[in-house]
N, C-alpha and C. Protein backbone atom coordinates (compact mmCIF):
# COMPACT_ATOMS: atom_id res chain seq x y z
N UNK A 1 -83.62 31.92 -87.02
CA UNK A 1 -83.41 31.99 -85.60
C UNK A 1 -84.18 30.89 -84.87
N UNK A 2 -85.41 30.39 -85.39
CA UNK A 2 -86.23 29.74 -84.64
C UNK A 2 -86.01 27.80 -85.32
N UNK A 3 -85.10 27.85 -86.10
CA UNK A 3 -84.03 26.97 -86.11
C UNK A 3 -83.04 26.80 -85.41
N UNK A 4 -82.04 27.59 -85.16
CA UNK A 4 -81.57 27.73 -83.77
C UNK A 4 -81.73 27.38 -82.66
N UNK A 5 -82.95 27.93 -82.34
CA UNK A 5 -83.10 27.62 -80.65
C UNK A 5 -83.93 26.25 -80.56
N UNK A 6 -84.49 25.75 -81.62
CA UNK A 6 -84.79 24.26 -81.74
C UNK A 6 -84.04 23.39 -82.04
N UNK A 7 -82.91 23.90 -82.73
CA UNK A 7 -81.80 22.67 -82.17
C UNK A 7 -80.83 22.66 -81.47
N UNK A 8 -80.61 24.08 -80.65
CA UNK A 8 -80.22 24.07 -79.04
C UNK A 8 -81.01 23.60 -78.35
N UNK A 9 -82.69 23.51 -78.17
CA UNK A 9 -83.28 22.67 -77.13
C UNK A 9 -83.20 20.76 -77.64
N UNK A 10 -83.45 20.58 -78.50
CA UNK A 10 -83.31 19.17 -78.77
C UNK A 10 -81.81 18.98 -78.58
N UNK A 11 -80.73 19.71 -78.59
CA UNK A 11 -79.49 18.86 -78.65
C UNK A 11 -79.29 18.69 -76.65
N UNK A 12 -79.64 19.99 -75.91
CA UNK A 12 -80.04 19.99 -74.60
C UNK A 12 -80.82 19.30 -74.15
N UNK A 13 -81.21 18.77 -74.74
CA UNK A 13 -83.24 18.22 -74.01
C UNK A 13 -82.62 16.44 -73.97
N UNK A 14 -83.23 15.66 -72.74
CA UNK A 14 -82.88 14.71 -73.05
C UNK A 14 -83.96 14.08 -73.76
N UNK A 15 -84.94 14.67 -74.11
CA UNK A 15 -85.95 13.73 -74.95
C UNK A 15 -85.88 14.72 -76.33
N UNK A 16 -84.63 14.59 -77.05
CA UNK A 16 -84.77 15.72 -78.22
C UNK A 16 -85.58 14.89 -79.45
N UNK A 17 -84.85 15.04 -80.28
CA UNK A 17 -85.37 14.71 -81.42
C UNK A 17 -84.60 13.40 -81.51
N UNK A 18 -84.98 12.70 -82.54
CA UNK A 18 -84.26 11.33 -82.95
C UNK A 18 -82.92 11.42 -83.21
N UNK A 19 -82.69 12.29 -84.07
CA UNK A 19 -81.55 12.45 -84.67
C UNK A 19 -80.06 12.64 -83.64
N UNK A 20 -80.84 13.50 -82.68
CA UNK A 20 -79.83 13.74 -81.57
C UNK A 20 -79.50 12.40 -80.44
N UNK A 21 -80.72 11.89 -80.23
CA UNK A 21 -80.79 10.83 -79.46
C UNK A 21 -80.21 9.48 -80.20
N UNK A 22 -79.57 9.36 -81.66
CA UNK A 22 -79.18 8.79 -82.18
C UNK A 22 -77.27 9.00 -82.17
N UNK A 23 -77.29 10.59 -81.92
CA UNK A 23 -76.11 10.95 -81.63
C UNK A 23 -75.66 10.78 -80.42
N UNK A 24 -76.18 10.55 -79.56
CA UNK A 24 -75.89 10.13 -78.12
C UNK A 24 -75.58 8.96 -77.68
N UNK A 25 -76.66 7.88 -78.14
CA UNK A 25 -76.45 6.73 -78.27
C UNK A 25 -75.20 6.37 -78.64
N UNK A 26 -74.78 7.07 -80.13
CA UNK A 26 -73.63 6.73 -80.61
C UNK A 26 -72.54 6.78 -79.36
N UNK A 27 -72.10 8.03 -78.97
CA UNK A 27 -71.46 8.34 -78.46
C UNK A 27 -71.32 7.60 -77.19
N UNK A 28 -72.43 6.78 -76.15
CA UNK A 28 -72.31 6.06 -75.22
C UNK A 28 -71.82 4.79 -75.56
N UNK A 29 -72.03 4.38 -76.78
CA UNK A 29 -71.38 3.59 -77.35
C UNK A 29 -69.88 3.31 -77.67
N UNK A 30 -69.66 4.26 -78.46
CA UNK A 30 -68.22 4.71 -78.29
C UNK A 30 -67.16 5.11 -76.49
N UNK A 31 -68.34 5.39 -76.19
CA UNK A 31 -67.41 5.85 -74.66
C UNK A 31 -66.93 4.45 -74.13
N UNK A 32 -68.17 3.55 -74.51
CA UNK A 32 -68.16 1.80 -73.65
C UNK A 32 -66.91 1.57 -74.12
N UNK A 33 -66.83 1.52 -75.76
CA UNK A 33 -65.96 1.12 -76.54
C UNK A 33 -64.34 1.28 -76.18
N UNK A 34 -64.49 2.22 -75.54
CA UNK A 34 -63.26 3.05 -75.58
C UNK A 34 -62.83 2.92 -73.53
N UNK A 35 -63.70 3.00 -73.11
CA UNK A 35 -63.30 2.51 -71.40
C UNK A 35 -63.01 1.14 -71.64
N UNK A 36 -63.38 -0.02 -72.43
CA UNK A 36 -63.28 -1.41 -72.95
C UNK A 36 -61.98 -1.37 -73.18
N UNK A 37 -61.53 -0.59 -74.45
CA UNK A 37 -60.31 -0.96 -74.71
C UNK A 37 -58.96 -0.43 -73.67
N UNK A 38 -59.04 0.53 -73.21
CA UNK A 38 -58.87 1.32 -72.28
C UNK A 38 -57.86 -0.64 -70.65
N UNK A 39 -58.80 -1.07 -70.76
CA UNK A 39 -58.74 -2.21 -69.59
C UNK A 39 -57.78 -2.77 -70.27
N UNK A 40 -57.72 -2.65 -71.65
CA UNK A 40 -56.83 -4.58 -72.41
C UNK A 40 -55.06 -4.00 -71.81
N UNK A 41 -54.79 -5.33 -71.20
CA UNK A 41 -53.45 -5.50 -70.06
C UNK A 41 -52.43 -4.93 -71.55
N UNK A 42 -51.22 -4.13 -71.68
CA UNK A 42 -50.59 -3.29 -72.87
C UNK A 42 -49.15 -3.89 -71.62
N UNK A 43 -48.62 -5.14 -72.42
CA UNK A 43 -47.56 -5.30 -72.37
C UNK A 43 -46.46 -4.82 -73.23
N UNK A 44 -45.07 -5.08 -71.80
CA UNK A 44 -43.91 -4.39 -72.69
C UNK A 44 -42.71 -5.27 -73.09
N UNK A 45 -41.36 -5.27 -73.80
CA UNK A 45 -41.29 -6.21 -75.03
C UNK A 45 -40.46 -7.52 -73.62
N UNK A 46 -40.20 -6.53 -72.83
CA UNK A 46 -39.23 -7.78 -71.37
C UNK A 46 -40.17 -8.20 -70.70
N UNK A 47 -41.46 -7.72 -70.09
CA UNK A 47 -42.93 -8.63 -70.39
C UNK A 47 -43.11 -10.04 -71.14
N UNK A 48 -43.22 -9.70 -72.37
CA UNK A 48 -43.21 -10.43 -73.66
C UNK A 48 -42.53 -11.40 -73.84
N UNK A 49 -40.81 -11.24 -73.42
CA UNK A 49 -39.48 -12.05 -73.79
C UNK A 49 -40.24 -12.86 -72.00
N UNK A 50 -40.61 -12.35 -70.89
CA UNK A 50 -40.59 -13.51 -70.03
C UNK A 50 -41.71 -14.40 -69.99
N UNK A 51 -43.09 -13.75 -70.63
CA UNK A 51 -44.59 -15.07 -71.07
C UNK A 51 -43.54 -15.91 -72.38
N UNK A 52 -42.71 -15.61 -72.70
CA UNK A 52 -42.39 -16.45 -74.49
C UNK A 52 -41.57 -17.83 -73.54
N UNK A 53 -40.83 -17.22 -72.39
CA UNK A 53 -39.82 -17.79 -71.44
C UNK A 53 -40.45 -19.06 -71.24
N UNK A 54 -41.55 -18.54 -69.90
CA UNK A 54 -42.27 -18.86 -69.25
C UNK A 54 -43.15 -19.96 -69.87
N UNK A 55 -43.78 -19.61 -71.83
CA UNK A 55 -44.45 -20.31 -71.96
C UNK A 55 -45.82 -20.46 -71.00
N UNK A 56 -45.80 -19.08 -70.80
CA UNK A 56 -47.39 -18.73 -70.53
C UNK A 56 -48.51 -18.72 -71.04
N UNK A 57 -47.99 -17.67 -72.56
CA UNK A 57 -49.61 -17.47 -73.03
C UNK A 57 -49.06 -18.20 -74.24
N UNK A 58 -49.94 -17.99 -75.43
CA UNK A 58 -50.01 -18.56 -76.91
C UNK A 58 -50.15 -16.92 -77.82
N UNK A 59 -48.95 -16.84 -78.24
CA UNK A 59 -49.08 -15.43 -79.35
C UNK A 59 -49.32 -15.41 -80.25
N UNK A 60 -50.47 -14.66 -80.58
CA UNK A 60 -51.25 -14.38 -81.78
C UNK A 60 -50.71 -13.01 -82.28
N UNK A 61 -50.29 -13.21 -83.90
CA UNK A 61 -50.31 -12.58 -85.02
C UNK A 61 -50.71 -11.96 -85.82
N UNK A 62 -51.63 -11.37 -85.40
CA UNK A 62 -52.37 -10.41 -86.48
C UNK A 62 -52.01 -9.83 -87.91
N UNK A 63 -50.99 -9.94 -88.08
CA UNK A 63 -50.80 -9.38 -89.22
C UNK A 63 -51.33 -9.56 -90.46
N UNK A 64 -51.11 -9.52 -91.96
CA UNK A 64 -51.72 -10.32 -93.16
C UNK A 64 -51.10 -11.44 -92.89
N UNK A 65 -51.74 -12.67 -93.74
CA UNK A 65 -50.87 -13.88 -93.81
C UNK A 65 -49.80 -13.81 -94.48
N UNK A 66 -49.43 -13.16 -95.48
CA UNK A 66 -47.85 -12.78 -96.27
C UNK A 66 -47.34 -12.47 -95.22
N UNK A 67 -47.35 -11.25 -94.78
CA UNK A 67 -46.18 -10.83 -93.74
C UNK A 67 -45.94 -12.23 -92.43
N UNK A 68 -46.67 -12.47 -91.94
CA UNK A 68 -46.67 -14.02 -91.14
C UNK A 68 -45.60 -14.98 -91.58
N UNK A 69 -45.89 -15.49 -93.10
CA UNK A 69 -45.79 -16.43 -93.79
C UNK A 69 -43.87 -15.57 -93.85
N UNK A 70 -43.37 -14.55 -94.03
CA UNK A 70 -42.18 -14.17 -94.24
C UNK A 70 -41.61 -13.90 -93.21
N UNK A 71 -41.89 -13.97 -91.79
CA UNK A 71 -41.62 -14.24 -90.75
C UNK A 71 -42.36 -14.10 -89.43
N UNK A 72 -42.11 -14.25 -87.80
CA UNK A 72 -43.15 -14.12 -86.78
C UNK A 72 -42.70 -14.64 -86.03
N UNK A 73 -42.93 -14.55 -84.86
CA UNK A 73 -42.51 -14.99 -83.32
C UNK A 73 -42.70 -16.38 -83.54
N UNK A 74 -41.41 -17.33 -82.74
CA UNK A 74 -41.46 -18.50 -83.26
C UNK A 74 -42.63 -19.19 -82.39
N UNK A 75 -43.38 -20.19 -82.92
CA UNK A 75 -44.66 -20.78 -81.95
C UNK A 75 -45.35 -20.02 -81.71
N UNK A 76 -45.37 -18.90 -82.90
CA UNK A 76 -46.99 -17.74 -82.62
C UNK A 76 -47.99 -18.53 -83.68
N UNK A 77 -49.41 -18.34 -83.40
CA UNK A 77 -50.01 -18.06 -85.04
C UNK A 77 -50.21 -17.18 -85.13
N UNK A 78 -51.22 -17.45 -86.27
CA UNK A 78 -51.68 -16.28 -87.30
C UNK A 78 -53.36 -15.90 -87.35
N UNK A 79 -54.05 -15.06 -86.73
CA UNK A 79 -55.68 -14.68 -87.20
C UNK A 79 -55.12 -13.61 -87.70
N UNK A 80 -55.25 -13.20 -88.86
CA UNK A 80 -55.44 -11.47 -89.17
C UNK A 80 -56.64 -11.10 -88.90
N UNK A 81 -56.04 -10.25 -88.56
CA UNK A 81 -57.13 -9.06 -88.20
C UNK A 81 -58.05 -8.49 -89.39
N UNK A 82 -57.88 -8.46 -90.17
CA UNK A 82 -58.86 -7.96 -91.63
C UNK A 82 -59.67 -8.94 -91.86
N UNK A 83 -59.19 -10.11 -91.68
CA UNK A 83 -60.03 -11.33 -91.79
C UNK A 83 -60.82 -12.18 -90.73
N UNK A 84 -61.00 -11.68 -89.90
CA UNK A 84 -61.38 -11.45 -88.48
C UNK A 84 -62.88 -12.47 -88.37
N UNK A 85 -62.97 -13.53 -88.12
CA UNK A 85 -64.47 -13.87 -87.45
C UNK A 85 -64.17 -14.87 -86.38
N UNK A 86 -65.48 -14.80 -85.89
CA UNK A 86 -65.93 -15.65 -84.67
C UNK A 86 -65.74 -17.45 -84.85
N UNK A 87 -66.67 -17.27 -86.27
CA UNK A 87 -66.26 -18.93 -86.71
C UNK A 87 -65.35 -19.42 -87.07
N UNK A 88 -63.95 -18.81 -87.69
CA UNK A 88 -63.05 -19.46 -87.88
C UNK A 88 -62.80 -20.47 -86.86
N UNK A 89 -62.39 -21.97 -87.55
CA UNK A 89 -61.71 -22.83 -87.10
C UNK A 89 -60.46 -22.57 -85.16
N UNK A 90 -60.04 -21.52 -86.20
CA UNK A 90 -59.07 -21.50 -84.92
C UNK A 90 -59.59 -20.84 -84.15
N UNK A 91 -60.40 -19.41 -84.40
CA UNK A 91 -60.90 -19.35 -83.84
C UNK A 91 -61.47 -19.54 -81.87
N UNK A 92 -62.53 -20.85 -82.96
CA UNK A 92 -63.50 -21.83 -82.42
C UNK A 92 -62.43 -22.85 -81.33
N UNK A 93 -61.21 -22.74 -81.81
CA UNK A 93 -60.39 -23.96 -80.95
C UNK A 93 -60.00 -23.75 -79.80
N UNK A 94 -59.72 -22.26 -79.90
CA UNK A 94 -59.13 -21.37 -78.54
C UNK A 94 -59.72 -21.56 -77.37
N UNK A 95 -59.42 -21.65 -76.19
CA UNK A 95 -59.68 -22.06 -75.06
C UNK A 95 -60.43 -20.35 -74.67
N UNK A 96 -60.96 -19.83 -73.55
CA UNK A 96 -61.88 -18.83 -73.73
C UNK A 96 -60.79 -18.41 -72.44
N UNK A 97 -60.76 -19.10 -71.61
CA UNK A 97 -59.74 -18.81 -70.34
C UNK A 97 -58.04 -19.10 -70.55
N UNK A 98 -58.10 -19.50 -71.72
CA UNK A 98 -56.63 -19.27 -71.89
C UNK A 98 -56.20 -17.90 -72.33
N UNK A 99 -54.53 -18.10 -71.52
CA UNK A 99 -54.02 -16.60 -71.91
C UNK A 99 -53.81 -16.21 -73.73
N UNK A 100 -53.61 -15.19 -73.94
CA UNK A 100 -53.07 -14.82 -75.34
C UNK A 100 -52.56 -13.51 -75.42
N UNK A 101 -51.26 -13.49 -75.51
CA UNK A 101 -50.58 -12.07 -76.00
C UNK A 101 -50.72 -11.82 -77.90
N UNK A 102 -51.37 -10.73 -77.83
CA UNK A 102 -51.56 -10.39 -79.29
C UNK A 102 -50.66 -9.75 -79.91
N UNK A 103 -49.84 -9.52 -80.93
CA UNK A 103 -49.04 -8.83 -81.54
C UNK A 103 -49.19 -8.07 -83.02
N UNK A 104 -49.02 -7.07 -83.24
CA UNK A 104 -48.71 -6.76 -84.93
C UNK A 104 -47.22 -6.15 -84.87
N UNK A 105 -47.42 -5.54 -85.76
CA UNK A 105 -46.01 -4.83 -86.67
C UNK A 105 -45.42 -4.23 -85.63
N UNK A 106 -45.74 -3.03 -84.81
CA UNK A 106 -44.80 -2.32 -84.35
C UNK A 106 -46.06 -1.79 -83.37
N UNK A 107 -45.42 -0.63 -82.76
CA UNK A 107 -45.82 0.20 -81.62
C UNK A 107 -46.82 0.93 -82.14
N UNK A 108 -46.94 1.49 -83.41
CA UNK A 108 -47.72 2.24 -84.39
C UNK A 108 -48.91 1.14 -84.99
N UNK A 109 -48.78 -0.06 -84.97
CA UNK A 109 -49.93 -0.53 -84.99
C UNK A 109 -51.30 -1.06 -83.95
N UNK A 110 -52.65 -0.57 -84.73
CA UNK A 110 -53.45 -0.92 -83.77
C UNK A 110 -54.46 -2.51 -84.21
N UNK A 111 -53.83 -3.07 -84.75
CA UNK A 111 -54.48 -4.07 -85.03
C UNK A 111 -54.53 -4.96 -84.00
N UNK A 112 -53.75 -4.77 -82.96
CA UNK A 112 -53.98 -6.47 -82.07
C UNK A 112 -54.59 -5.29 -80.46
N UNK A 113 -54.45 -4.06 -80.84
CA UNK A 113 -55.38 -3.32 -79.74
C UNK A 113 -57.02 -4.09 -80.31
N UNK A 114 -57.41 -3.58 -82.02
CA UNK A 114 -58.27 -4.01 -82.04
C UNK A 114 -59.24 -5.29 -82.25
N UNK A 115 -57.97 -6.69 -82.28
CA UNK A 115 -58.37 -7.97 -82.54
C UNK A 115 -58.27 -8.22 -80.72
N UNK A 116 -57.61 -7.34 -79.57
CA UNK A 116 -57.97 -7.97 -78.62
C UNK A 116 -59.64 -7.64 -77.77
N UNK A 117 -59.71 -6.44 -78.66
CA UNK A 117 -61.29 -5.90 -77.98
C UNK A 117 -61.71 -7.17 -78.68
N UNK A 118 -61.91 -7.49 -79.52
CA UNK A 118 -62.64 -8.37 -80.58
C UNK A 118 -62.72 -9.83 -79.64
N UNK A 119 -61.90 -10.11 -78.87
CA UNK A 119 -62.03 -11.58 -78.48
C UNK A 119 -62.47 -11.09 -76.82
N UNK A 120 -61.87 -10.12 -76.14
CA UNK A 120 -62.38 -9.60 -75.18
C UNK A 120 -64.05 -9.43 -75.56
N UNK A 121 -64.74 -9.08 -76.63
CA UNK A 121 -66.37 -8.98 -76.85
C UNK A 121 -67.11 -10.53 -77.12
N UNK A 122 -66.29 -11.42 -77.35
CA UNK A 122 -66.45 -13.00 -77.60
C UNK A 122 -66.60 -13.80 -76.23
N UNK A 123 -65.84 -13.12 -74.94
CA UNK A 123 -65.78 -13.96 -73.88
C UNK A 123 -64.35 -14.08 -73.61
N UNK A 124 -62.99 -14.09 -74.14
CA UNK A 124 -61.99 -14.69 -73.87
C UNK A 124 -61.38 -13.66 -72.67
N UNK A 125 -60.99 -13.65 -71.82
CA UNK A 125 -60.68 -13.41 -70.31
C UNK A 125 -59.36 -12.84 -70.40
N UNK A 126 -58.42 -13.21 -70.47
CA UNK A 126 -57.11 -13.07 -70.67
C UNK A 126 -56.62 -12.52 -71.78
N UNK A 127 -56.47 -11.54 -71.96
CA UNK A 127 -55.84 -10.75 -73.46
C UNK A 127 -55.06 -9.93 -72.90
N UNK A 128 -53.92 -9.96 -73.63
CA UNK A 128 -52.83 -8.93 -73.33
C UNK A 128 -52.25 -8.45 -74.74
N UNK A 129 -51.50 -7.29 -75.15
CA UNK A 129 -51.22 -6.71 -76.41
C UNK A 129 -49.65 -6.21 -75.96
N UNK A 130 -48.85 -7.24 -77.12
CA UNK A 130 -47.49 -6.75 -76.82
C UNK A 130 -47.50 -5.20 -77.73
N UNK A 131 -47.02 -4.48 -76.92
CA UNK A 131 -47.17 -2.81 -77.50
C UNK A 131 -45.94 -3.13 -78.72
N UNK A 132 -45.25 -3.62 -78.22
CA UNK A 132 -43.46 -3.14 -79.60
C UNK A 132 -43.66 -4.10 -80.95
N UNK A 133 -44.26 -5.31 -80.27
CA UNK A 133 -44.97 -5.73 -81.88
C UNK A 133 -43.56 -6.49 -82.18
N UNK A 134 -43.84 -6.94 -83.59
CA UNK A 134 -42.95 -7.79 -84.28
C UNK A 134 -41.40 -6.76 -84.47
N UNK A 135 -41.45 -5.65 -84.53
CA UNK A 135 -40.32 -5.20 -84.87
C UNK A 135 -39.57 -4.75 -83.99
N UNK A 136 -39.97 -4.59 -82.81
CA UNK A 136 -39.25 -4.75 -81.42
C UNK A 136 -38.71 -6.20 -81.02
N UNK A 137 -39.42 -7.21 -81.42
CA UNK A 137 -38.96 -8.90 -80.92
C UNK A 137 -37.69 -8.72 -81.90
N UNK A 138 -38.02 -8.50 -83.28
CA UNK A 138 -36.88 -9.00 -84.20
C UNK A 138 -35.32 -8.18 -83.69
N UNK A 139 -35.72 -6.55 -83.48
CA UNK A 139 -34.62 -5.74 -83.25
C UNK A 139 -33.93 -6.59 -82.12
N UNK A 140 -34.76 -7.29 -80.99
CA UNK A 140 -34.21 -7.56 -79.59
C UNK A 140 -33.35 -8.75 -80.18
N UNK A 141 -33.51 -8.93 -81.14
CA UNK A 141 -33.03 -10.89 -81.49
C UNK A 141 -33.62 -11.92 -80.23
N UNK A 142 -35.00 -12.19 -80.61
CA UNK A 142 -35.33 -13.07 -79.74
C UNK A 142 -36.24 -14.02 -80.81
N UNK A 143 -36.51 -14.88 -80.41
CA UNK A 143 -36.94 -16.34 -81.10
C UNK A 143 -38.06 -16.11 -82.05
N UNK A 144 -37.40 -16.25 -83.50
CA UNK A 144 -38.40 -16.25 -84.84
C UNK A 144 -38.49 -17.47 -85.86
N UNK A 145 -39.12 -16.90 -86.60
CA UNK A 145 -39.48 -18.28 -87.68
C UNK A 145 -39.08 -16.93 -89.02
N UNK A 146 -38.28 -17.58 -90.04
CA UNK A 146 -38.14 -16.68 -91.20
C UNK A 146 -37.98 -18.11 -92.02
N UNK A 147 -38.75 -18.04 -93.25
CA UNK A 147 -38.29 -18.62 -94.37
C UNK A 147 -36.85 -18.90 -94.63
């Protein structure tokens, strides 16, 4: 019992124990994390078809490089997301105030939700995430690159 009510007062208490105050932390962390991603602009695919128009932004690919390499929005590249750093080359080339619509696979993927927090935490200003992804562009028949 007197386990109990010591870790109802430490989980209550704002000066509890470490352990809890480690759990909190976490969690303010995660909240940032999550009001962060929460902001990234979630474009839709007639959005998408008018920046490709327009020749607004530069679309990035997230996907693996195989899937890329077997097809992708024409004049997109490629960062995957699994392979993800700061120093890459291309990276490093990207303008910080230039636009970029991010893309993966489909509506069900969260890889370019989470490669745009990733450049949104780097500095880059402008991030937008086409929600329908590569398999909405292809269904629409709009401008690709296929082997």
């Amino acid at each position: 019992m007197t386990a109990i009510i010591a870790f109802s007062y430490n989980y209550f208490s704002a000066n509890g124990i470490t352990i809890f105050a480690i759990q909190n932390e976490v969690r303010e962390l995660k909240e940032q994390r999550n009001s962060k991603f929460n902001k990234i602009n979630i474009v839709s695919l007639e959005t998408a078809k008018r920046i490709y128009d327009d020749n607004i932004a530069l679309f990035i690919d997230v996907r693996d490089p195989w899937e890329y390499s077997d097809g992708h929005i024409l004049n997109s590249i490629n960062i995957p997301e699994f392979s993800f750093s700061p120093y890459l080359p291309v990276v490093k080339s990207l303008d910080k105030n230039g636009y970029y619509l991010i893309y993966c696979s489909s509506q069900d993927c969260d890889l370019s939700r989470n490669m745009a927090t990733r450049l949104q935490d780097l500095g880059f200003k402008n991030i937008s995430v086409f929600s329908g992804g590569w398999e909405s562009w292809v269904k629409a028949n709009l401008p690709i690159f296929r082997k």
